[in-house]
Protein backbone atom coordinates (compact mmCIF):
# COMPACT_ATOMS: atom_id res chain seq x y z
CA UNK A 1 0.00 0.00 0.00
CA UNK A 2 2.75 2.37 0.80
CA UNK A 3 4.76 1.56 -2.17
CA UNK A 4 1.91 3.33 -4.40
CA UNK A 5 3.18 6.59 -2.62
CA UNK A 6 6.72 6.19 -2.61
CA UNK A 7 6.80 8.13 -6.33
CA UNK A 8 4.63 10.82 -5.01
CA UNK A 9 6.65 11.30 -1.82
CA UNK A 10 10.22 11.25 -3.53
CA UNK A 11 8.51 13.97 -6.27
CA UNK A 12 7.63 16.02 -3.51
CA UNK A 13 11.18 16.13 -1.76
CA UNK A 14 12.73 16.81 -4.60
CA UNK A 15 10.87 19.60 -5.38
CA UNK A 16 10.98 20.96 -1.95
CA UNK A 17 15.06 20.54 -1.83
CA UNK A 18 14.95 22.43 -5.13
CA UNK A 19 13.22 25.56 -4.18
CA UNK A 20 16.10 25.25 -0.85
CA UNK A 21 18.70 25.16 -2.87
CA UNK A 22 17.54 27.80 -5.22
CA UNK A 23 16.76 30.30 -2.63
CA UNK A 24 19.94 29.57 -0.80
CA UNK A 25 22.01 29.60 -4.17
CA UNK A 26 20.37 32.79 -4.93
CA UNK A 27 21.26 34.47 -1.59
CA UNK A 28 24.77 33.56 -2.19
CA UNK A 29 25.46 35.09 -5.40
CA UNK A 30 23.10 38.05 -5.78
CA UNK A 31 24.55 41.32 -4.63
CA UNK A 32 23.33 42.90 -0.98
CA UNK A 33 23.60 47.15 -0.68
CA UNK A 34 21.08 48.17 1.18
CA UNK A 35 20.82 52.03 0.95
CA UNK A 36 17.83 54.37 2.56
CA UNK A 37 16.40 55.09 -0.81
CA UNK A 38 16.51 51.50 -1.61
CA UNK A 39 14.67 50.58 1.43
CA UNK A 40 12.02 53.00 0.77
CA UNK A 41 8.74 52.00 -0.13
CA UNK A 42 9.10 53.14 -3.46
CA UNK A 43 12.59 52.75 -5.47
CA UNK A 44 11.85 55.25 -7.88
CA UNK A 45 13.97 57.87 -5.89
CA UNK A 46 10.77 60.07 -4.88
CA UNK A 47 9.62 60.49 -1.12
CA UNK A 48 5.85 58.47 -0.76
CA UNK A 49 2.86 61.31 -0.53
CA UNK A 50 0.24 60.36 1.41
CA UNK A 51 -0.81 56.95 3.09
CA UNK A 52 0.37 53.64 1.20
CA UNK A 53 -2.97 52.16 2.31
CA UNK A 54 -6.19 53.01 0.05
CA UNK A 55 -9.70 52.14 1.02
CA UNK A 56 -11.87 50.37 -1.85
CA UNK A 57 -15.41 50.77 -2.51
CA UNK A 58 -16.98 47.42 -1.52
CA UNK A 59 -19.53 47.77 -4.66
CA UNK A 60 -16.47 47.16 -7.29
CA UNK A 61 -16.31 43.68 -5.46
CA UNK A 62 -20.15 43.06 -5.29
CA UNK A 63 -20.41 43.95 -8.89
CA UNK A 64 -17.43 41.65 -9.77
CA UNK A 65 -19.29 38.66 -7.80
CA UNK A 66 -22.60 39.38 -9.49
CA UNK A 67 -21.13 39.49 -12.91
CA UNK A 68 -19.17 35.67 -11.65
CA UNK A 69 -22.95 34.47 -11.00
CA UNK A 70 -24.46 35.26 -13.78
CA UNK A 71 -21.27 34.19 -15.72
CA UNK A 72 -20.86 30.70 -14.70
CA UNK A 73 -24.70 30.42 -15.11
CA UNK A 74 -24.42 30.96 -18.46
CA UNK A 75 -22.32 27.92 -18.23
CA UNK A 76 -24.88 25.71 -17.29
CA UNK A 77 -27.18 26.87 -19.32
CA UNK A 78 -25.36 25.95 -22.36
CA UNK A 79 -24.90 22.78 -20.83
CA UNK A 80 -28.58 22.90 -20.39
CA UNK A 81 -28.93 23.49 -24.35
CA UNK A 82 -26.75 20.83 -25.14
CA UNK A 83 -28.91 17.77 -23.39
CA UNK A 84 -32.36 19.64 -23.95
CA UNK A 85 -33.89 17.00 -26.67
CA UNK A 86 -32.75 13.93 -24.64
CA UNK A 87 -34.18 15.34 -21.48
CA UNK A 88 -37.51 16.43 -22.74
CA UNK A 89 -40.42 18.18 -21.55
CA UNK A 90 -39.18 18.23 -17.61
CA UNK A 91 -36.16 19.68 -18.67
CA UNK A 92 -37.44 22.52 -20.50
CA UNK A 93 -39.89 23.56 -17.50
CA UNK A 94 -36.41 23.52 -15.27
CA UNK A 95 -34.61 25.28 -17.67
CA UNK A 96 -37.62 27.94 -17.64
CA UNK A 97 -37.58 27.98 -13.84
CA UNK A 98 -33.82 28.17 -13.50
CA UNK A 99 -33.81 31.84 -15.96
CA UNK A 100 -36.76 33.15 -13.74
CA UNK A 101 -35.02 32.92 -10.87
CA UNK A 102 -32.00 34.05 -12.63
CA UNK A 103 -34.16 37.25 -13.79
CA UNK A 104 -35.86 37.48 -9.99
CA UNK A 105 -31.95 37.81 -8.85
CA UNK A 106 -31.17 40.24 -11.19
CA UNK A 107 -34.49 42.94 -10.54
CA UNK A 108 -33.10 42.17 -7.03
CA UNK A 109 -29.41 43.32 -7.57
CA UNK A 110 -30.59 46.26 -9.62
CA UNK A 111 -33.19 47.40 -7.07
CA UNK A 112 -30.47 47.24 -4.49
CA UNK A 113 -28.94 49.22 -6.68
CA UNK A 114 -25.98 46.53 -6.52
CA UNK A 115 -25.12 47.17 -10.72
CA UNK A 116 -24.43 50.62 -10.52
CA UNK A 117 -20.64 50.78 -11.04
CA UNK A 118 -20.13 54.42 -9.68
């Protein structure tokens, strides 16, 4: 039983003494000068203005997660397409149900004002 693993194991050591060896070889042999302007946020020789933390609208996110749903949806609708003879009569009615409540989730998002990028 443990002999099935014995390739995956010996892959996995190998892999993890290569990424050692590579960060150790590449400590060695790259060059090290620290300097204040180097250690700056920001090598481009400038002093930072301002805060280096920014606060995002949440909305960009929601609207990035709504377009996702409806995306992948589309997926399974083609799907959907694709078997639609085969399945019949049920199938159709499900299909029909499925883009209703699609369509009920989408007057939701846009009453809630959810799709309104700015």
């Amino acid at each position: 039983m443990l002999a099935a693993y014995t390739d995956v194991v010996t892959f996995l050591l190998v892999a993890v003494l290569f990424i050692a060896a590579s960060l150790f070889l590449g400590g060695l042999l790259r060059p090290h000068h620290p300097y204040p302007e180097k250690l700056s946020p920001y090598e481009c020789g400038k002093a930072p203005i301002g805060s280096g933390q920014v606060r995002f609208k949440v909305r960009y996110y929601i609207f990035a997660l709504v377009f996702l749903v409806f995306d992948v949806e589309a997926l399974f609708l083609y799907a959907w397409a694709v078997i639609l003879r085969q399945a019949g009569w049920p199938a159709l009615w499900e299909g029909i149900a499925f883009v209703a409540l699609l369509f009920v989730g989408l007057i939701y998002a846009w009453r809630k004002k959810v799709l309104k990028w700015v």
